[in-house]
N, C-alpha and C. Protein backbone atom coordinates (compact mmCIF):
# COMPACT_ATOMS: atom_id res chain seq x y z
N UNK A 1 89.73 107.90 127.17
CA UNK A 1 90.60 107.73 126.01
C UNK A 1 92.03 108.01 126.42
N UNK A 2 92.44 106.96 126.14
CA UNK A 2 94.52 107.16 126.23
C UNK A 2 94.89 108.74 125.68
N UNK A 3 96.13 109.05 126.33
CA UNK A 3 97.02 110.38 125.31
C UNK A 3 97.51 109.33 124.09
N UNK A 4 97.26 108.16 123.71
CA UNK A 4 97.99 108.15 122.67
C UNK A 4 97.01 108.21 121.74
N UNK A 5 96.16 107.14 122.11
CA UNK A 5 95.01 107.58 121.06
C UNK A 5 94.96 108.84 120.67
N UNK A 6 95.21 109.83 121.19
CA UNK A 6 94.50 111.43 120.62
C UNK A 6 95.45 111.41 120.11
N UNK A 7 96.96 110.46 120.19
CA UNK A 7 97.78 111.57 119.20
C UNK A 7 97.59 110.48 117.68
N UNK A 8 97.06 109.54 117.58
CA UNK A 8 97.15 109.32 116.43
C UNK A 8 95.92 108.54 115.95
N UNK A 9 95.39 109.24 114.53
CA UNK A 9 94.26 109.05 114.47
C UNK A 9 94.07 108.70 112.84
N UNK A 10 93.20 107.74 112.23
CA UNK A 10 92.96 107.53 110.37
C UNK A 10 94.15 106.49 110.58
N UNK A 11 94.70 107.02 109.25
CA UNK A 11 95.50 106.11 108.34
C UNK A 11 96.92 106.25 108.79
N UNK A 12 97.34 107.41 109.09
CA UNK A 12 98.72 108.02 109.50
C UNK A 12 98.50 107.39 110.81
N UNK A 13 98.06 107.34 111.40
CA UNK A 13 97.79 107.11 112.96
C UNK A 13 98.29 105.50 113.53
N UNK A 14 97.67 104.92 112.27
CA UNK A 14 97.99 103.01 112.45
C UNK A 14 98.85 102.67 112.23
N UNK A 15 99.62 103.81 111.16
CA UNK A 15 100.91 103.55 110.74
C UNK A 15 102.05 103.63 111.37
N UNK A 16 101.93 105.01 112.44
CA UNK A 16 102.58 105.20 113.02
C UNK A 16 102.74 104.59 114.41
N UNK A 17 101.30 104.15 114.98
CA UNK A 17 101.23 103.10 115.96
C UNK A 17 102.05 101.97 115.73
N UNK A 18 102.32 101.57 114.99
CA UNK A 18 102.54 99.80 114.72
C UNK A 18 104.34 100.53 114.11
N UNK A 19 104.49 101.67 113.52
CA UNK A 19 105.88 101.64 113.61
C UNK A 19 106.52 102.48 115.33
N UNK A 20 106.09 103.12 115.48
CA UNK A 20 106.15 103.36 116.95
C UNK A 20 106.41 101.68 118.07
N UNK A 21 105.76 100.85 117.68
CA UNK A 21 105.58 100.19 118.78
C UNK A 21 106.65 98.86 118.31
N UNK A 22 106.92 98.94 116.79
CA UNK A 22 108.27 98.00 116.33
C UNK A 22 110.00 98.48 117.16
N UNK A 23 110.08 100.10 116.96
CA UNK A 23 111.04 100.76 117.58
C UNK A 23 111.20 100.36 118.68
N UNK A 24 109.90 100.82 119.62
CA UNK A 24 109.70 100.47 120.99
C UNK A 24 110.49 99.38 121.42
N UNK A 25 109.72 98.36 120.92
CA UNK A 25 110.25 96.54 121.23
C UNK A 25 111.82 96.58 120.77
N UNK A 26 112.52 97.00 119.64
CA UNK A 26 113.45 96.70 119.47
C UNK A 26 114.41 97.58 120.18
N UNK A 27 113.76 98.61 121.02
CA UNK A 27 114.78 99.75 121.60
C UNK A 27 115.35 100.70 121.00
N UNK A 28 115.37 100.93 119.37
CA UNK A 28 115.79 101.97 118.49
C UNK A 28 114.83 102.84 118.49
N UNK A 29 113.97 103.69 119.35
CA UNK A 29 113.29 104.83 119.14
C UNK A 29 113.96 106.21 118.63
N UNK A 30 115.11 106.12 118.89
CA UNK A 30 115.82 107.39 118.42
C UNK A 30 116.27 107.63 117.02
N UNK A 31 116.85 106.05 116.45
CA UNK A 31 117.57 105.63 115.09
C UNK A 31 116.23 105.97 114.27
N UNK A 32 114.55 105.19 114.74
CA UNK A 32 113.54 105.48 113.71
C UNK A 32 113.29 106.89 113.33
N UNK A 33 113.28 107.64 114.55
CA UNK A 33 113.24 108.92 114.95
C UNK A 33 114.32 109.89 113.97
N UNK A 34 115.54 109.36 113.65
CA UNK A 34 116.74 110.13 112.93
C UNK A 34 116.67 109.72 111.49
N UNK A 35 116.19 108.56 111.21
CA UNK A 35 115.38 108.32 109.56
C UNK A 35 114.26 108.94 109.50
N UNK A 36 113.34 109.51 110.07
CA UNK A 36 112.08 109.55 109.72
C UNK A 36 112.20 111.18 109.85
N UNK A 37 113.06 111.69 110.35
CA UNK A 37 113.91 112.83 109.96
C UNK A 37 114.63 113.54 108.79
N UNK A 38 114.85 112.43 108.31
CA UNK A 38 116.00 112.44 107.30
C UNK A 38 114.87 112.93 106.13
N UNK A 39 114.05 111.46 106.32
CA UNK A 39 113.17 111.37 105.15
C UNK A 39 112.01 112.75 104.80
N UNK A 40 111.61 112.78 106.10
CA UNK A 40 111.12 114.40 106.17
C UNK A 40 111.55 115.63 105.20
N UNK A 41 112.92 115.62 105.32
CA UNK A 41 113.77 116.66 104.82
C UNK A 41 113.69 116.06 103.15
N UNK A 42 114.18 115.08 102.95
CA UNK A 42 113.61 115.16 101.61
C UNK A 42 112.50 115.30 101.17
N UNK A 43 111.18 114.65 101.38
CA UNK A 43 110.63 114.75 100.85
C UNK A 43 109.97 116.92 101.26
N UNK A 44 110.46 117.24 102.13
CA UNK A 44 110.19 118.71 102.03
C UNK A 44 111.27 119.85 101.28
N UNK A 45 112.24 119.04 101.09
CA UNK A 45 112.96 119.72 99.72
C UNK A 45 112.61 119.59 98.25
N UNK A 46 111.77 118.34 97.92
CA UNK A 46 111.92 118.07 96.46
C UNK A 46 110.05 117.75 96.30
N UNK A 47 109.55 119.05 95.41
CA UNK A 47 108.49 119.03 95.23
C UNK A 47 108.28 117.92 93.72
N UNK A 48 109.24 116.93 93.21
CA UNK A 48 109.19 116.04 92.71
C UNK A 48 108.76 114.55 93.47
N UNK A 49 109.32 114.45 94.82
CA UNK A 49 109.40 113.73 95.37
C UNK A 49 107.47 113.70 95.94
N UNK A 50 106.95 114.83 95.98
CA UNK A 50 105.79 115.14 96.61
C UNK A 50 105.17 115.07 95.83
N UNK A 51 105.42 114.92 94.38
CA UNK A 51 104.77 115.22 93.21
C UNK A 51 104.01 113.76 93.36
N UNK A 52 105.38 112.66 93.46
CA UNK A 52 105.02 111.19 93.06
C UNK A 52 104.29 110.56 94.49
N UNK A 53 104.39 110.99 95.56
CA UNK A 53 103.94 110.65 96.74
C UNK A 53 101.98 110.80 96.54
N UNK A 54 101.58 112.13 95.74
CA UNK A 54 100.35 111.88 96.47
C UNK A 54 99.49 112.51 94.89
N UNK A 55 99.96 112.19 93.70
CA UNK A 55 99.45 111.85 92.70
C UNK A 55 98.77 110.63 92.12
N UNK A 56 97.91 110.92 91.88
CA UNK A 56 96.79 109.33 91.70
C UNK A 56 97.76 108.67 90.29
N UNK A 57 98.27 109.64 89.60
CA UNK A 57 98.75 109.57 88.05
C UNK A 57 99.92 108.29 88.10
N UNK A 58 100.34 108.43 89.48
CA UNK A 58 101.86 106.98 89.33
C UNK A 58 100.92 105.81 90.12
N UNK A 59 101.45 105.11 89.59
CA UNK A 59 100.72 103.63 89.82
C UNK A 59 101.70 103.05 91.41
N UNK A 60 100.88 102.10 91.83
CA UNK A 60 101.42 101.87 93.29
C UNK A 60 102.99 101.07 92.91
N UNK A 61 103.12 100.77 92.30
CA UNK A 61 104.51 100.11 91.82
C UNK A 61 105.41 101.35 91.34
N UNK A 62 105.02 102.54 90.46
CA UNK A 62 105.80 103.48 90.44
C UNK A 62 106.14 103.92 91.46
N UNK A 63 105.06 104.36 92.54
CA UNK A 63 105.64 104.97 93.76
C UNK A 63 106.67 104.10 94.71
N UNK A 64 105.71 102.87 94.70
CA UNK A 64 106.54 102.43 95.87
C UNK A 64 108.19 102.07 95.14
N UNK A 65 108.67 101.85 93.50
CA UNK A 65 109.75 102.03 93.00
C UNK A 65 110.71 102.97 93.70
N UNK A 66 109.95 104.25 93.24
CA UNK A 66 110.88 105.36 93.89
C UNK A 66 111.52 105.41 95.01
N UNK A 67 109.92 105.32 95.76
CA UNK A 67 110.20 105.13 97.33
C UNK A 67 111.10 104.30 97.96
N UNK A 68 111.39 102.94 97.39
CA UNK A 68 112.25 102.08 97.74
C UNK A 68 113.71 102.54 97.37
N UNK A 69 114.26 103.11 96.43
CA UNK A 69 115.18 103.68 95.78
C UNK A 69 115.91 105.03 96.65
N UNK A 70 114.68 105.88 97.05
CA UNK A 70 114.72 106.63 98.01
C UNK A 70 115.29 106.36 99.24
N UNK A 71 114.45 105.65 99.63
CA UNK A 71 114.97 104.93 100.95
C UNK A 71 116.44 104.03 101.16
N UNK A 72 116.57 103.13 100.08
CA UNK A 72 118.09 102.91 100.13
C UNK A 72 119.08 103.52 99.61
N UNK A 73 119.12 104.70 98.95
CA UNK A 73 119.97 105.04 98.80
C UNK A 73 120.08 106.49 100.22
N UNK A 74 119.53 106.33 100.76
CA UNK A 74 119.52 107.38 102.06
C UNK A 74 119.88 106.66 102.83
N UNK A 75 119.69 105.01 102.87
CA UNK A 75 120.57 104.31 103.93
C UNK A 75 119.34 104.56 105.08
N UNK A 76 117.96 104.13 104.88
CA UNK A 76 117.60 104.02 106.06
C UNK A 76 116.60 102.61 105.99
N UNK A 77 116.90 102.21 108.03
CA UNK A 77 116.99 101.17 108.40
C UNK A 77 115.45 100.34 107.90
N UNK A 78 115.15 99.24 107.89
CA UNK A 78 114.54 98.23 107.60
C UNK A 78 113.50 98.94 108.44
N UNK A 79 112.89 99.21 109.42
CA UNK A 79 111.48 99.30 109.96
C UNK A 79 110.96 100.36 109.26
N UNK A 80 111.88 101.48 108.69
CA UNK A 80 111.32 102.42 107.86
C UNK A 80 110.94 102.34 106.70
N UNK A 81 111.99 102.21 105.73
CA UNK A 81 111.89 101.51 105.08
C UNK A 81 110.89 100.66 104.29
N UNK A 82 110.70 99.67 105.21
CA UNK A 82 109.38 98.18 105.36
C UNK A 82 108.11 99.30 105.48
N UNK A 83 107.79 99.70 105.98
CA UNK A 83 106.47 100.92 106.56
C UNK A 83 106.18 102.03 105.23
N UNK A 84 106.92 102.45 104.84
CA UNK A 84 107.32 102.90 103.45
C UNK A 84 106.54 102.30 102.50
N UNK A 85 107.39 101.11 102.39
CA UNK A 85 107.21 100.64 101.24
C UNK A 85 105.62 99.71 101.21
N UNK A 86 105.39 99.28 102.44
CA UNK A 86 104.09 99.07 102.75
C UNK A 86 102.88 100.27 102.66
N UNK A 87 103.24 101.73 103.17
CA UNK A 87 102.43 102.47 102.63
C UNK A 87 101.95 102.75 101.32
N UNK A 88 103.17 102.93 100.58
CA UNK A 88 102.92 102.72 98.86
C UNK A 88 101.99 101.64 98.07
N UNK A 89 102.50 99.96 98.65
CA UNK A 89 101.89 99.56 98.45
C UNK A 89 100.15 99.52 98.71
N UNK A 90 99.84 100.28 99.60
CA UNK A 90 98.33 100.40 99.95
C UNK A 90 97.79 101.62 99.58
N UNK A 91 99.03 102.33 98.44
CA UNK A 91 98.49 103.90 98.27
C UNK A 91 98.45 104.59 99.18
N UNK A 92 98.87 104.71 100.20
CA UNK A 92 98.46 105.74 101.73
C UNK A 92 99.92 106.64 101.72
N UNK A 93 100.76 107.03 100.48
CA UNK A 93 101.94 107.61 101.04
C UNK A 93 101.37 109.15 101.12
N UNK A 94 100.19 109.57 101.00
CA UNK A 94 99.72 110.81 101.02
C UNK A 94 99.89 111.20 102.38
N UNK A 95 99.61 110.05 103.11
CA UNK A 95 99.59 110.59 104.44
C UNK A 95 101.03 110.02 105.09
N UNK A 96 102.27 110.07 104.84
CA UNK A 96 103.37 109.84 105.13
C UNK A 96 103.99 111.22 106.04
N UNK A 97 103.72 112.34 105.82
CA UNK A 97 103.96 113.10 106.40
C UNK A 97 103.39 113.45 107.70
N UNK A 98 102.38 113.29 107.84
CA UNK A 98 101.45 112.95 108.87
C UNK A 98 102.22 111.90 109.79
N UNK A 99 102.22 110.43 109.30
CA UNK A 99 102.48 110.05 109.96
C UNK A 99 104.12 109.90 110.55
N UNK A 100 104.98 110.64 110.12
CA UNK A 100 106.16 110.60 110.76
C UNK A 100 105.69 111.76 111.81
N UNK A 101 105.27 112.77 111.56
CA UNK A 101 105.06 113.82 112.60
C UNK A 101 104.43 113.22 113.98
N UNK A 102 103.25 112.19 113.70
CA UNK A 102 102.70 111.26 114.73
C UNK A 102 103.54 110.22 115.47
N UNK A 103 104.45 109.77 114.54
CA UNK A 103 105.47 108.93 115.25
C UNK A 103 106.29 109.86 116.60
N UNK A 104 107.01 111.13 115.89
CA UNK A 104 108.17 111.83 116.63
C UNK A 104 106.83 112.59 117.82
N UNK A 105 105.85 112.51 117.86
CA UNK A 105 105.06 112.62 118.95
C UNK A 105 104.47 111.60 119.74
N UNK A 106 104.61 110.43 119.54
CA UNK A 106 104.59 109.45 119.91
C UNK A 106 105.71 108.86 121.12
N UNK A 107 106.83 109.11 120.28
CA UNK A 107 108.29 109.08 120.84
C UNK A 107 108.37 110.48 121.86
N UNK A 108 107.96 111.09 121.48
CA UNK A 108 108.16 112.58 122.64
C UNK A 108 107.19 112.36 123.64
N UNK A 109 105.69 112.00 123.73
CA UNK A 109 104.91 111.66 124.55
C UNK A 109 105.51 110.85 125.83
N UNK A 110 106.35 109.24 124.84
CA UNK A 110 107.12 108.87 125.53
C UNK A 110 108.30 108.75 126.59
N UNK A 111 108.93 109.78 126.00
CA UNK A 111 109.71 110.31 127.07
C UNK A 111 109.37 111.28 127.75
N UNK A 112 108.05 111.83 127.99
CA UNK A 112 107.56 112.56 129.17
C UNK A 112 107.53 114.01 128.59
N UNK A 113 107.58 114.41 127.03
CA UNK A 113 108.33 116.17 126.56
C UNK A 113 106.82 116.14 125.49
N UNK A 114 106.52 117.57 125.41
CA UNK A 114 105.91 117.99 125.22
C UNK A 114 106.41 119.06 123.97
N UNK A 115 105.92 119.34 122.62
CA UNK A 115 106.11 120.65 121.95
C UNK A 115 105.19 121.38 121.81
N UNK A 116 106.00 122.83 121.66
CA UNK A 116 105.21 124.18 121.98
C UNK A 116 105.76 124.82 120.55
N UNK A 117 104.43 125.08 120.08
CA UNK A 117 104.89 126.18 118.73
C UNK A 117 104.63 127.38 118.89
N UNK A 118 106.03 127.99 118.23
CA UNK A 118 105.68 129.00 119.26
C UNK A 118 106.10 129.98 118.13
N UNK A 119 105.36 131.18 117.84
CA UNK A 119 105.62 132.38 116.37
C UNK A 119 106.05 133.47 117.15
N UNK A 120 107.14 134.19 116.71
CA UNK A 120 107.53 135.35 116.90
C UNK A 120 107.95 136.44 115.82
N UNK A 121 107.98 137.31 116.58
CA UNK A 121 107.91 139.03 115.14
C UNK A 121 109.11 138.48 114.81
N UNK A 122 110.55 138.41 115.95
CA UNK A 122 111.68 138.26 115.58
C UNK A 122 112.45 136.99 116.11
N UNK A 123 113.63 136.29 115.74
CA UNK A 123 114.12 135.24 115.84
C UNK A 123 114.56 135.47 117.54
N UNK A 124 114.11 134.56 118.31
CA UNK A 124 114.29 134.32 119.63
C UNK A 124 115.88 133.78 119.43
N UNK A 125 116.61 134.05 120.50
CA UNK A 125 117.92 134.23 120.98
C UNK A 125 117.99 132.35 121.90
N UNK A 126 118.63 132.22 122.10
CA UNK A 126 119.15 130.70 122.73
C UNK A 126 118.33 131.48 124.10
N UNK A 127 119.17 132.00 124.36
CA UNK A 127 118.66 132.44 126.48
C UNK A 127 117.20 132.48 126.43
N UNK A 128 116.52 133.51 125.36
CA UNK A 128 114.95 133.70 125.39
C UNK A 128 114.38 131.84 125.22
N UNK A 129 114.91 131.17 124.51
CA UNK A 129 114.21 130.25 124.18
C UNK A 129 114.54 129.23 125.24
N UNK A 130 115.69 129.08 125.51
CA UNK A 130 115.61 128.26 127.16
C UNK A 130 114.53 128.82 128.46
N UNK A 131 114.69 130.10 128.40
CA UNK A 131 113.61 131.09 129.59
C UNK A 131 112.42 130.31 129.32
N UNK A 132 111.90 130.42 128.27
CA UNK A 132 110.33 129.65 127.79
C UNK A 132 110.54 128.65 127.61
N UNK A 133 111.29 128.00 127.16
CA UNK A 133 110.70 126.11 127.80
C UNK A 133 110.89 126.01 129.29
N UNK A 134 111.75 127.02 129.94
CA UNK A 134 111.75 126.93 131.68
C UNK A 134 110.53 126.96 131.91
N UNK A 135 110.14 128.38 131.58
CA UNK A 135 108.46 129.15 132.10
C UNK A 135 107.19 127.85 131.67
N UNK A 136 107.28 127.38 130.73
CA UNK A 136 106.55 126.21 129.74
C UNK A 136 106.44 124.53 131.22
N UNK A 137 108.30 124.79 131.33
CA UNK A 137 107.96 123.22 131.75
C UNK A 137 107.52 123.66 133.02
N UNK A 138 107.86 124.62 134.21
CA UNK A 138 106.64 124.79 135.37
C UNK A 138 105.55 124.84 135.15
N UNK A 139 104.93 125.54 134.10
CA UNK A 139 103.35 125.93 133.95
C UNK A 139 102.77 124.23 133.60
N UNK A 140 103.24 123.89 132.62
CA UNK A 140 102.79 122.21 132.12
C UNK A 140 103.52 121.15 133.11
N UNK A 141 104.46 121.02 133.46
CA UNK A 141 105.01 119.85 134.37
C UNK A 141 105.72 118.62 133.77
N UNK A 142 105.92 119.40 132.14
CA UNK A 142 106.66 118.56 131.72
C UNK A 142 108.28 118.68 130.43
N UNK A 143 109.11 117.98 130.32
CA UNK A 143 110.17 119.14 129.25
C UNK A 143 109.01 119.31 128.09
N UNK A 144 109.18 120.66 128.05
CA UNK A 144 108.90 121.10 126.62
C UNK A 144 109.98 121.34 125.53
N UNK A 145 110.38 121.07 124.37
CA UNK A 145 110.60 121.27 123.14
C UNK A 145 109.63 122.63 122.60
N UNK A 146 110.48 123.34 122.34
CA UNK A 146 110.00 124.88 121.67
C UNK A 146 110.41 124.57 120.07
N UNK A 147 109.32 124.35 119.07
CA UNK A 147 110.01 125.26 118.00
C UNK A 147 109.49 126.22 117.58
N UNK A 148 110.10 126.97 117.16
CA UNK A 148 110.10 128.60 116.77
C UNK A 148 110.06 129.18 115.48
N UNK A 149 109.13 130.23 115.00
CA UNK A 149 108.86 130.56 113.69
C UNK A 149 108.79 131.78 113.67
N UNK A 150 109.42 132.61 112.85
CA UNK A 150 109.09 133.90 112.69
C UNK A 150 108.76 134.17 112.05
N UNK A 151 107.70 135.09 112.43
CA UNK A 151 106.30 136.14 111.62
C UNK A 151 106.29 137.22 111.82
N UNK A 152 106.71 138.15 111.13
CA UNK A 152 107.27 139.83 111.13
C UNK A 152 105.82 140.54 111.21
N UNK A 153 105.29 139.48 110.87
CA UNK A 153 103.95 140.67 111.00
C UNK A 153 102.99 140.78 112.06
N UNK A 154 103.56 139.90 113.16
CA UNK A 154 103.15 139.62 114.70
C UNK A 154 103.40 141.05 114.79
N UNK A 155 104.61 142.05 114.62
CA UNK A 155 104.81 143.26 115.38
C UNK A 155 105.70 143.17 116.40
N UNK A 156 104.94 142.20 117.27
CA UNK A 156 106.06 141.80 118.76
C UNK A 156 105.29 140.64 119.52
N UNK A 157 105.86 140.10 120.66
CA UNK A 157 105.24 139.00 121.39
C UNK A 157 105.39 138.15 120.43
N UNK A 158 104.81 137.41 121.16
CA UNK A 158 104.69 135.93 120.93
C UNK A 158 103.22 134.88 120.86
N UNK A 159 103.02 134.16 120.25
CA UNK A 159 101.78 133.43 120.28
C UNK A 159 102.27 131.88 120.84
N UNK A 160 101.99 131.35 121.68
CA UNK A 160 102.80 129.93 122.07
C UNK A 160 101.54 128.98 122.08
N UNK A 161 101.37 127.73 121.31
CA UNK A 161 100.55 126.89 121.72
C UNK A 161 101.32 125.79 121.87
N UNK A 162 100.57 124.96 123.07
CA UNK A 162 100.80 123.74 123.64
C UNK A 162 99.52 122.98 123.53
N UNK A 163 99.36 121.56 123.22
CA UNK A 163 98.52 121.17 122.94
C UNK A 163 97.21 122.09 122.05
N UNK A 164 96.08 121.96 122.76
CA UNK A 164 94.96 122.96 122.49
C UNK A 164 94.96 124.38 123.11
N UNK A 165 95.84 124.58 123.79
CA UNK A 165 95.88 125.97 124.49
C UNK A 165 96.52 126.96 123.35
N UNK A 166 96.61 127.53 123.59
CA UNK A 166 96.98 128.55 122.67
C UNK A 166 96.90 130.40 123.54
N UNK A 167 98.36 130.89 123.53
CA UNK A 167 98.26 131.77 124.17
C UNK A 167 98.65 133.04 123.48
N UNK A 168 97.88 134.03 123.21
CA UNK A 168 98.49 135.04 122.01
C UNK A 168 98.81 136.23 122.61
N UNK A 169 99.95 136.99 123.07
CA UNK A 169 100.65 137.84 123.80
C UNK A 169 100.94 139.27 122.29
N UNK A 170 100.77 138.99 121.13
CA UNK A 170 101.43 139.52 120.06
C UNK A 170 101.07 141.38 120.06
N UNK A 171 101.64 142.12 119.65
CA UNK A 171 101.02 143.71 119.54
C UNK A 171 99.63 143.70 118.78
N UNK A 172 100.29 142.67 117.21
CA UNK A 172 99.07 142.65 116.47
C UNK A 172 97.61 142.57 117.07
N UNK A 173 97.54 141.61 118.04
CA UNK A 173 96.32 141.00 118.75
C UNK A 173 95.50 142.02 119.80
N UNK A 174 96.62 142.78 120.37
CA UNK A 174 96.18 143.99 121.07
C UNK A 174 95.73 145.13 120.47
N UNK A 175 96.47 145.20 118.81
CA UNK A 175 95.96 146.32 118.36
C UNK A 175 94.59 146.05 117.76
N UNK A 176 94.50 144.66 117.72
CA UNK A 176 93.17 144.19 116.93
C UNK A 176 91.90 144.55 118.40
N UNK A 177 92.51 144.04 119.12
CA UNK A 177 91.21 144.32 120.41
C UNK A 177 90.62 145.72 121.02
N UNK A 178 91.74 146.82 120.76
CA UNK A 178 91.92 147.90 121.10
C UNK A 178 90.73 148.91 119.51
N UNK A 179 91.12 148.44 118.37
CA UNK A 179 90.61 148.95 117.52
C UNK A 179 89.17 148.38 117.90
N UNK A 180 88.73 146.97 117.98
CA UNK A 180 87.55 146.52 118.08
C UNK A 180 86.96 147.12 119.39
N UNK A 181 87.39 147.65 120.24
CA UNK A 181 86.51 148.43 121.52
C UNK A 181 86.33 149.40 121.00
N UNK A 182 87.45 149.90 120.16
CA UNK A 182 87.29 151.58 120.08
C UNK A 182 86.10 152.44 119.05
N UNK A 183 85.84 150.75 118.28
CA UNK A 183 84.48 150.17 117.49
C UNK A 183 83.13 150.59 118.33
N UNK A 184 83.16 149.67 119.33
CA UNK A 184 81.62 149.40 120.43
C UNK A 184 81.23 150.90 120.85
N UNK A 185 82.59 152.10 121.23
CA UNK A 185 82.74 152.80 121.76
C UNK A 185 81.48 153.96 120.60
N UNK A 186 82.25 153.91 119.44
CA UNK A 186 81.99 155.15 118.37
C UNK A 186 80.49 154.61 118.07
């Protein structure tokens, strides 16, 4: 099985294949990439916008209304757009989020980069976060993209996954293992 296949799979998956591979041909991978960005951000600001996306209650002409409205007045380009408004029409904008995330991994696959999510107790510093995509791209062999989340209740460390790996360094995790021996022990 291809790496691309695994990265895209269902309904989001075809969508993003066939807009992935329009970019491709036309050479705008970055422009789809900076709309499908854009659009992201709205629809993760406006729980109206999410309301009408994946409610059975608006009819495929209401949504795809909006959606079209949405989309031009954000000024984004025709392949998005078109994909959009084609999802609506087939009812599938539920999985719109999905599939932009599959696209911008699609496009990252492509250029050889890899992302690492990565949770910390406290907000990593520029230097810490260059150090670990350094440490990241020797260990994997390829650029990694770090993004970063903080979780105060890690304690400390870090949990970093890349693909299926997953590496958990955190206090929490130690204090969890340390209590669970100290279990077997009593």
């Amino acid at each position: 099985m291809s790496a691309s296949a695994t990265l895209t799979a269902g309904a989001a998956g075809r969508y993003a294949t066939a807009l992935f591979e329009i970019a491709k041909d036309a050479g705008n991978i970055a422009a789809i990439e900076a709309d499908l960005d854009s659009l992201q951000s709205a629809i993760d600001s406006s729980s109206d916008l999410q309301a009408v996306m994946d409610s059975p209650i608006y009819s495929r002409d209401e949504q795809g209304a909006v959606l079209a409205a949405i989309t031009k007045k954000m000024g984004l380009g025709s392949e998005v757009s078109n994909t959009v408004a084609l999802m609506a029409a087939n009812r599938r904008l539920f999985v719109l989020s999905d599939m932009i995330s599959q696209v911008k991994a699609l496009a990252a696959d492509d250029r050889g980069e890899i992302t690492a999510e990565v949770q910390s107790a406290k907000k990593l510093t520029e230097t810490q976060s260059k150090a670990l995509a350094s440490a990241l791209k020797k260990s994997i062999g390829k650029t990694v993209k770090v993004n970063v989340t903080v979780d105060e209740s890690l304690i400390g460390g870090l949990i970093v996954k890349v693909g299926s790996v997953m590496v958990d360094s955190t206090l929490r995790s130690k204090l969890n293992n340390l209590q669970n021996a100290m279990k077997e022990v009593g």
